[in-house]
Protein backbone atom coordinates (compact mmCIF):
# COMPACT_ATOMS: atom_id res chain seq x y z
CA UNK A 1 -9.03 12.91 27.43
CA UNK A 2 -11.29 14.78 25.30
CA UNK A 3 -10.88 12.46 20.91
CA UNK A 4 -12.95 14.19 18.41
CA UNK A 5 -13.52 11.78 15.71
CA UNK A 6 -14.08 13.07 12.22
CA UNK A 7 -16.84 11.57 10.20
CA UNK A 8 -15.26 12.27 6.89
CA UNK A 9 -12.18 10.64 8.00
CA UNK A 10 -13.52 7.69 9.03
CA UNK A 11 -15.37 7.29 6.06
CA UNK A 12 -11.86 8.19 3.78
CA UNK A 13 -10.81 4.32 3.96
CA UNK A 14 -13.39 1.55 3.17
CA UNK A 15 -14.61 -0.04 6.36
CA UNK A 16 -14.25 -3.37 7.66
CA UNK A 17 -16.03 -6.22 6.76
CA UNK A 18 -18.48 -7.69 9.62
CA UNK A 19 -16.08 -10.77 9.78
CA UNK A 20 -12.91 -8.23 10.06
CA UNK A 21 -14.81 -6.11 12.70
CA UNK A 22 -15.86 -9.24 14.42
CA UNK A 23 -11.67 -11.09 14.38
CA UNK A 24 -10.76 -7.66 16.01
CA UNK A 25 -13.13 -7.08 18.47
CA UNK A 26 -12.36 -11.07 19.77
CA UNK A 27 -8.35 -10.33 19.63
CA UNK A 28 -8.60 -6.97 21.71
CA UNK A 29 -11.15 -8.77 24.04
CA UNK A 30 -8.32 -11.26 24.34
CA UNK A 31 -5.21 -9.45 24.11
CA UNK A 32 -6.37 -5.56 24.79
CA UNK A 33 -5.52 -2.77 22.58
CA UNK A 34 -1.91 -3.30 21.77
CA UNK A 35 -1.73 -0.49 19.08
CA UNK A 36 -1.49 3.12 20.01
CA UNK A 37 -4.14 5.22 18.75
CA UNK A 38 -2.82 8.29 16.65
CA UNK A 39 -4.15 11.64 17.22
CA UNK A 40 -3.75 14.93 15.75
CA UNK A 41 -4.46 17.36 18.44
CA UNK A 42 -8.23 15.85 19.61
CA UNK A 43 -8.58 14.59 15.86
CA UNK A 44 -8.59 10.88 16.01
CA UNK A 45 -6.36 9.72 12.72
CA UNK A 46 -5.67 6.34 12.82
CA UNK A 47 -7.68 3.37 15.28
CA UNK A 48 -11.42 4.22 14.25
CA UNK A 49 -12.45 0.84 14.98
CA UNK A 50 -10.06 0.18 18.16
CA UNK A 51 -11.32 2.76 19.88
CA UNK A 52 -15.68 2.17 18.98
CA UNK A 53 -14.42 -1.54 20.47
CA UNK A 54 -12.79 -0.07 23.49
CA UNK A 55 -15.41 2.37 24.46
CA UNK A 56 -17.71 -0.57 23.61
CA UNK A 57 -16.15 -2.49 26.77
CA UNK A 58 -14.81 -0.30 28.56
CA UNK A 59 -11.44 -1.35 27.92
CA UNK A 60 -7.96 1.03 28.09
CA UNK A 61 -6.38 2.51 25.75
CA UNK A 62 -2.65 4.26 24.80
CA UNK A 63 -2.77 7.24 22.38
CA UNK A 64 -0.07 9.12 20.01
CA UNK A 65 0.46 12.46 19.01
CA UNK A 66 1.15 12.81 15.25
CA UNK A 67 2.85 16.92 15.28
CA UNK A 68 3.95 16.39 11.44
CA UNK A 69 0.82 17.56 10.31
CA UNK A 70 0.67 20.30 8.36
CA UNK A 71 -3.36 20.03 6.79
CA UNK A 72 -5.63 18.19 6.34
CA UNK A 73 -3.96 16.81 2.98
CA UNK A 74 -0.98 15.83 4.92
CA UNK A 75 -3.62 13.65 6.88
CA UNK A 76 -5.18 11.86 4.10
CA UNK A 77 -1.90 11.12 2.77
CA UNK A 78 -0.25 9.45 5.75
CA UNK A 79 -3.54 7.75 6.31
CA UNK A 80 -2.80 6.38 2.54
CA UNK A 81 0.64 5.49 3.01
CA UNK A 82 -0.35 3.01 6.26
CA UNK A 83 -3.68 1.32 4.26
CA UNK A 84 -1.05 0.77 1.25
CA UNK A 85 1.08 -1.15 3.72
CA UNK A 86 -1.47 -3.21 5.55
CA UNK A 87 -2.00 -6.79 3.66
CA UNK A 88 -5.40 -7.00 4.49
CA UNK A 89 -6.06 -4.55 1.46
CA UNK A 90 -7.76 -5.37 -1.83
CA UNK A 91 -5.98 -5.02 -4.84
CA UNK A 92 -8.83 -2.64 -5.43
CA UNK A 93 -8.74 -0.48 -2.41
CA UNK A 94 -4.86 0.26 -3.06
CA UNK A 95 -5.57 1.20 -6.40
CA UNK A 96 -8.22 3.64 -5.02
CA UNK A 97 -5.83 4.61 -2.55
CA UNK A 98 -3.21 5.43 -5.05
CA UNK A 99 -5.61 7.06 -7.26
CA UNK A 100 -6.34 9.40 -4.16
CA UNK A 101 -2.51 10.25 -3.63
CA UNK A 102 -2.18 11.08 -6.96
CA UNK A 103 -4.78 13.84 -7.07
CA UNK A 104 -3.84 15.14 -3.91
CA UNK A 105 -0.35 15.44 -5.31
CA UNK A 106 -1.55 16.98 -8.37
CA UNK A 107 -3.62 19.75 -6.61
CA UNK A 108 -1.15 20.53 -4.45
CA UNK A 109 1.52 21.34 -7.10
CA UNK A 110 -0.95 23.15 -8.92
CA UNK A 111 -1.66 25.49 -6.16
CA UNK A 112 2.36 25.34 -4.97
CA UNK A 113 4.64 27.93 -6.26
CA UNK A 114 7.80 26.42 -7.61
CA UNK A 115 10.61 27.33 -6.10
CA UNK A 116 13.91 29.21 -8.30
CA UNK A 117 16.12 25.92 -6.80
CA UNK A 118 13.83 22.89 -5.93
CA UNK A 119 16.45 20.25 -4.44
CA UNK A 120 15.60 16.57 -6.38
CA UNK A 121 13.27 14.68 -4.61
CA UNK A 122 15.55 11.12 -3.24
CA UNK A 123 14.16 8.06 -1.29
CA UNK A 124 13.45 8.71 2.49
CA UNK A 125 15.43 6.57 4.37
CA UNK A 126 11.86 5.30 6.23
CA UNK A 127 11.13 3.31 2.87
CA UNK A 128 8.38 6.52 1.83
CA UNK A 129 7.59 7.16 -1.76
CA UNK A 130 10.11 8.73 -3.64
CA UNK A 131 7.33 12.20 -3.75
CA UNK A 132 7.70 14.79 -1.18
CA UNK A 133 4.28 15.06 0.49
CA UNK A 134 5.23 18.55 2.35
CA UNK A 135 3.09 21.21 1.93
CA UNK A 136 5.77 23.38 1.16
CA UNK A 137 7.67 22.03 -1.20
CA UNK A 138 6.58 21.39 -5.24
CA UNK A 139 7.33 18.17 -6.78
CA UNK A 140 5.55 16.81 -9.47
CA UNK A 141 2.80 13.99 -8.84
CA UNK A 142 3.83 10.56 -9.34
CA UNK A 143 3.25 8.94 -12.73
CA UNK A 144 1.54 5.86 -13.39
CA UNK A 145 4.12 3.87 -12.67
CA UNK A 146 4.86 4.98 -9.53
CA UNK A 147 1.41 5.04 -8.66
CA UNK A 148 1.38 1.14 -9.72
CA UNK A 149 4.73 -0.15 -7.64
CA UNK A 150 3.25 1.77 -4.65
CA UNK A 151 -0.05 -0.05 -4.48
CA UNK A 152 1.54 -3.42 -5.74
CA UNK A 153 -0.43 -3.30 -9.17
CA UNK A 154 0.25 -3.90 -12.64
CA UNK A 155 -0.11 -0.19 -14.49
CA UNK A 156 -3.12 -1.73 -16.26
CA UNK A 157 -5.03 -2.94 -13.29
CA UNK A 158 -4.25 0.97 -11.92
CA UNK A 159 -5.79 2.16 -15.62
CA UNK A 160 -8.86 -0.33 -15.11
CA UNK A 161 -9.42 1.24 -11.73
CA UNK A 162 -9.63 4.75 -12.66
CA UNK A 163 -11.63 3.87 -15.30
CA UNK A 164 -14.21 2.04 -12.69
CA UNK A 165 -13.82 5.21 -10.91
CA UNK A 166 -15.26 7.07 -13.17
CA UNK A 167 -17.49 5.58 -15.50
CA UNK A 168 -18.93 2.78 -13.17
CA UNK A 169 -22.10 2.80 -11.45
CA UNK A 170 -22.07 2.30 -7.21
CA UNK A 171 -24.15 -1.06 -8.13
CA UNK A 172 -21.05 -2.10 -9.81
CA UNK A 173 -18.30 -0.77 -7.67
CA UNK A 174 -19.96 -2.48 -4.74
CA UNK A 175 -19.76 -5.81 -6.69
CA UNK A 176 -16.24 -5.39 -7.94
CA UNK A 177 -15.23 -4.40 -3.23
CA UNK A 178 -17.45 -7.68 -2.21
CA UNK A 179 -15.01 -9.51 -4.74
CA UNK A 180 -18.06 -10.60 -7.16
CA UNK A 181 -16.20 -9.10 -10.05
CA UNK A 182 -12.63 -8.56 -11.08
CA UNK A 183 -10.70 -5.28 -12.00
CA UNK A 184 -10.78 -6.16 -15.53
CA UNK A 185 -14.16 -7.25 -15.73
CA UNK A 186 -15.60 -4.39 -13.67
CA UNK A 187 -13.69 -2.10 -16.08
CA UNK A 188 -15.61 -3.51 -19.14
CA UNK A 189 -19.06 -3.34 -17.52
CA UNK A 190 -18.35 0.29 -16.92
CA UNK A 191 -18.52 0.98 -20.87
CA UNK A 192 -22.19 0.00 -20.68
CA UNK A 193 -24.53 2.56 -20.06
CA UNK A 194 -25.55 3.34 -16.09
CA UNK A 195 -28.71 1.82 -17.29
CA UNK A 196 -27.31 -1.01 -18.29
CA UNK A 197 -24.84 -1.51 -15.34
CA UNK A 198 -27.61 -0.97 -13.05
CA UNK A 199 -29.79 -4.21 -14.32
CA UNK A 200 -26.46 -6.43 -14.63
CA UNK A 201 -25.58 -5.81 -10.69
CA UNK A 202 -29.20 -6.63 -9.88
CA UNK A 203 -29.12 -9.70 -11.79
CA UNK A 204 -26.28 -10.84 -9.32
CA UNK A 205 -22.83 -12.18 -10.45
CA UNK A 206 -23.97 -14.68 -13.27
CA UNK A 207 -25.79 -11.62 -15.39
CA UNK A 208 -22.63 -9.19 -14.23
CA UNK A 209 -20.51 -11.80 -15.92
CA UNK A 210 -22.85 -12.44 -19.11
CA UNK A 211 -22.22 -8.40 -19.55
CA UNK A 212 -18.80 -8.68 -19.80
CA UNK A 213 -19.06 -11.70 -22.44
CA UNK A 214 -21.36 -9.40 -24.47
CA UNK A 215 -19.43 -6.73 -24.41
CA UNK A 216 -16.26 -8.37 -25.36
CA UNK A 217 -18.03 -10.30 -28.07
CA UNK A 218 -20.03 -7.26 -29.58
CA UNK A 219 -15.82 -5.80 -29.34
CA UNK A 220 -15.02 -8.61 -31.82
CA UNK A 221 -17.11 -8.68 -33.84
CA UNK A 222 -17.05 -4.23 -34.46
CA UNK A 223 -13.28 -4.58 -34.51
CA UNK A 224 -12.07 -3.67 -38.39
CA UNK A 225 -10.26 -5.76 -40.54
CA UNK A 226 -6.25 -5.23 -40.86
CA UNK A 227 -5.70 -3.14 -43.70
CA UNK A 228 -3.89 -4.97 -46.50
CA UNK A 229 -0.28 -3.27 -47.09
CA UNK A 230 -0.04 -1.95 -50.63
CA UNK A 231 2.65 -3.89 -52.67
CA UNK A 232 6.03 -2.97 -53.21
CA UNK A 233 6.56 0.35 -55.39
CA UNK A 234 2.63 0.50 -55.33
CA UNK A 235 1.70 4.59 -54.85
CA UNK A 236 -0.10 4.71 -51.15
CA UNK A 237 -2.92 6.49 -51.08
CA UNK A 238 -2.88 9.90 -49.30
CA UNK A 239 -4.24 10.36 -45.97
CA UNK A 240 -6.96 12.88 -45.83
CA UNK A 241 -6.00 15.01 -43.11
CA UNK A 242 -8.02 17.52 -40.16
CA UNK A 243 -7.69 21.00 -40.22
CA UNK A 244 -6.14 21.15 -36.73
CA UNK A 245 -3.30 18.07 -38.12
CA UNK A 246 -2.62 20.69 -41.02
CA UNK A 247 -2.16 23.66 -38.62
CA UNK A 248 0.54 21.28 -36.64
CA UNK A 249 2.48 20.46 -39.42
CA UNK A 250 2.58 23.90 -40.99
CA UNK A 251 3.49 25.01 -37.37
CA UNK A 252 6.51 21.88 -37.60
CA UNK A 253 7.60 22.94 -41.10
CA UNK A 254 7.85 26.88 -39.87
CA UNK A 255 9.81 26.00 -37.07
CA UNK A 256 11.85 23.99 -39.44
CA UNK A 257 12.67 27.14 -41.75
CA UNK A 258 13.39 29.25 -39.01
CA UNK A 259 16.06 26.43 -37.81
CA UNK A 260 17.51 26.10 -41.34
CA UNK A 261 17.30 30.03 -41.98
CA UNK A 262 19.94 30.29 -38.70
CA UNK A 263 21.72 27.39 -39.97
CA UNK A 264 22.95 29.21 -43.18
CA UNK A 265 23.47 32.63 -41.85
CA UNK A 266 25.82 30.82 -38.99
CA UNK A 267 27.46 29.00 -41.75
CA UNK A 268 27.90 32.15 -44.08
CA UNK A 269 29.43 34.08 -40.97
CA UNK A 270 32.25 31.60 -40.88
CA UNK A 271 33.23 31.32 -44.49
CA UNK A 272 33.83 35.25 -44.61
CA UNK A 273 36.85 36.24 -44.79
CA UNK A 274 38.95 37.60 -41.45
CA UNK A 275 39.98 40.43 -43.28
């Protein structure tokens, strides 16, 4: 049997730790390779490490066709859907996960014609997200809150996340995967500038952890005082506004006329007489 495996894919989920690699080597050793490995075509999907440890030993192996696959997408996504369902995943790595889903979702309905009758999207009786993940069919991506009930997150930790995603350096997202730094605190060290990220990882956790208590504390002390409320019957003082604020509220006030303008001529048509 002739299993291509694809570097990209099994690089598209965070590998194992050296103590996880090392538990599953010692229960296959023991027990064998209970788990079928899932292939698409030659493409090796799912069992990256299973099969390194059997070739490793020389030790057998079952495999599994997967013949819903569509594309490549459709890979990545089922590959998401059985990381989000493993327990042995960080509250990080789901976030990540979901974070992935989402903008595979998105692209795809960008680049999906919609259909004159889409049917609603319902639950899958297999327990799968309520979002179709067929290549043919449009549905709209899943919103936050989806996003955070699939990868068992609050839908702050999933906004802290993308925000590491995006603004944080590697230095920083490695400590935040080892479990040196929290979500939230990973999240504020990503305001600082790559610079400054960069010389709080290499400091180690203690100076990752005085960068967060500077941050927070410079936060403090720039946040503005509550305005005081102006006293009963006081006149408030008007709000200089932008020129694109203006252009919106002459647009809502035209739109407003035009409603009103139909309003009376409907209402004149019915008071005239029916003779």
């Amino acid at each position: 049997m002739n299993i291509v495996v694809n570097e990209d894919l099994k690089a598209y989920i965070d590998p194992l730790t050296a103590d996880e690699y090392a538990s599953l080597e010692q229960s296959i050793l023991a027990e064998g390779c209970r788990d079928a490995l899932v292939l698409w075509g030659e493409v090796l999907i799912d069992g990256h490490n299973r099969y390194g440890i059997c070739r490793k030993h020389d030790l057998p192996f079952n495999t599994v066709q997967n013949t819903r696959f569509k594309s490549m997408d459709d890979v990545h996504l089922w590959m998401i859907d059985q990381h989000l369902g493993r327990r042995s995943v960080s509250d990080f790595q789901r976030g990540v996960l979901a974070l992935r889903r989402r903008d595979i979702l998105l692209e795809r309905t960008r680049s999906t014609p919609l259909p004159s009758e889409a049917p609603a999207t319902e639950q899958a009786d297999d327990g799968a997200p309520p979002w179709d993940t067929s290549a043919s069919v449009r549905t709209m991506p899943p919103t936050r809150e989806e996003l955070a009930r699939a990868a068992k997150l609050s839908n702050s930790q999933v906004a802290a996340i993308e925000k590491i995603q995006k603004q944080a350096t590697p230095e920083v997202i490695a400590a935040v995967r080892s479990g040196e730094l929290s979500i939230n605190a990973a999240a504020v060290v990503a305001t600082l500038t790559p610079e400054e990220q960069q010389a709080a990882a290499q400091g180690g956790a203690a100076e990752l952890k005085e960068a967060v208590k500077r941050v927070r504390d410079s936060k403090k002390r720039a946040k503005p005082e509550r305005p005081v409320e102006p006293a009963a019957g006081a006149a408030a003082e008007p709000v200089e506004e932008t020129l694109p604020q203006l252009r919106m509220r002459l647009d809502t006030l035209q739109q407003e006329v035009a409603r009103l303008k139909i309003r009376i001529a409907e209402m004149e048509e019915a008071e005239k007489p029916a003779w």
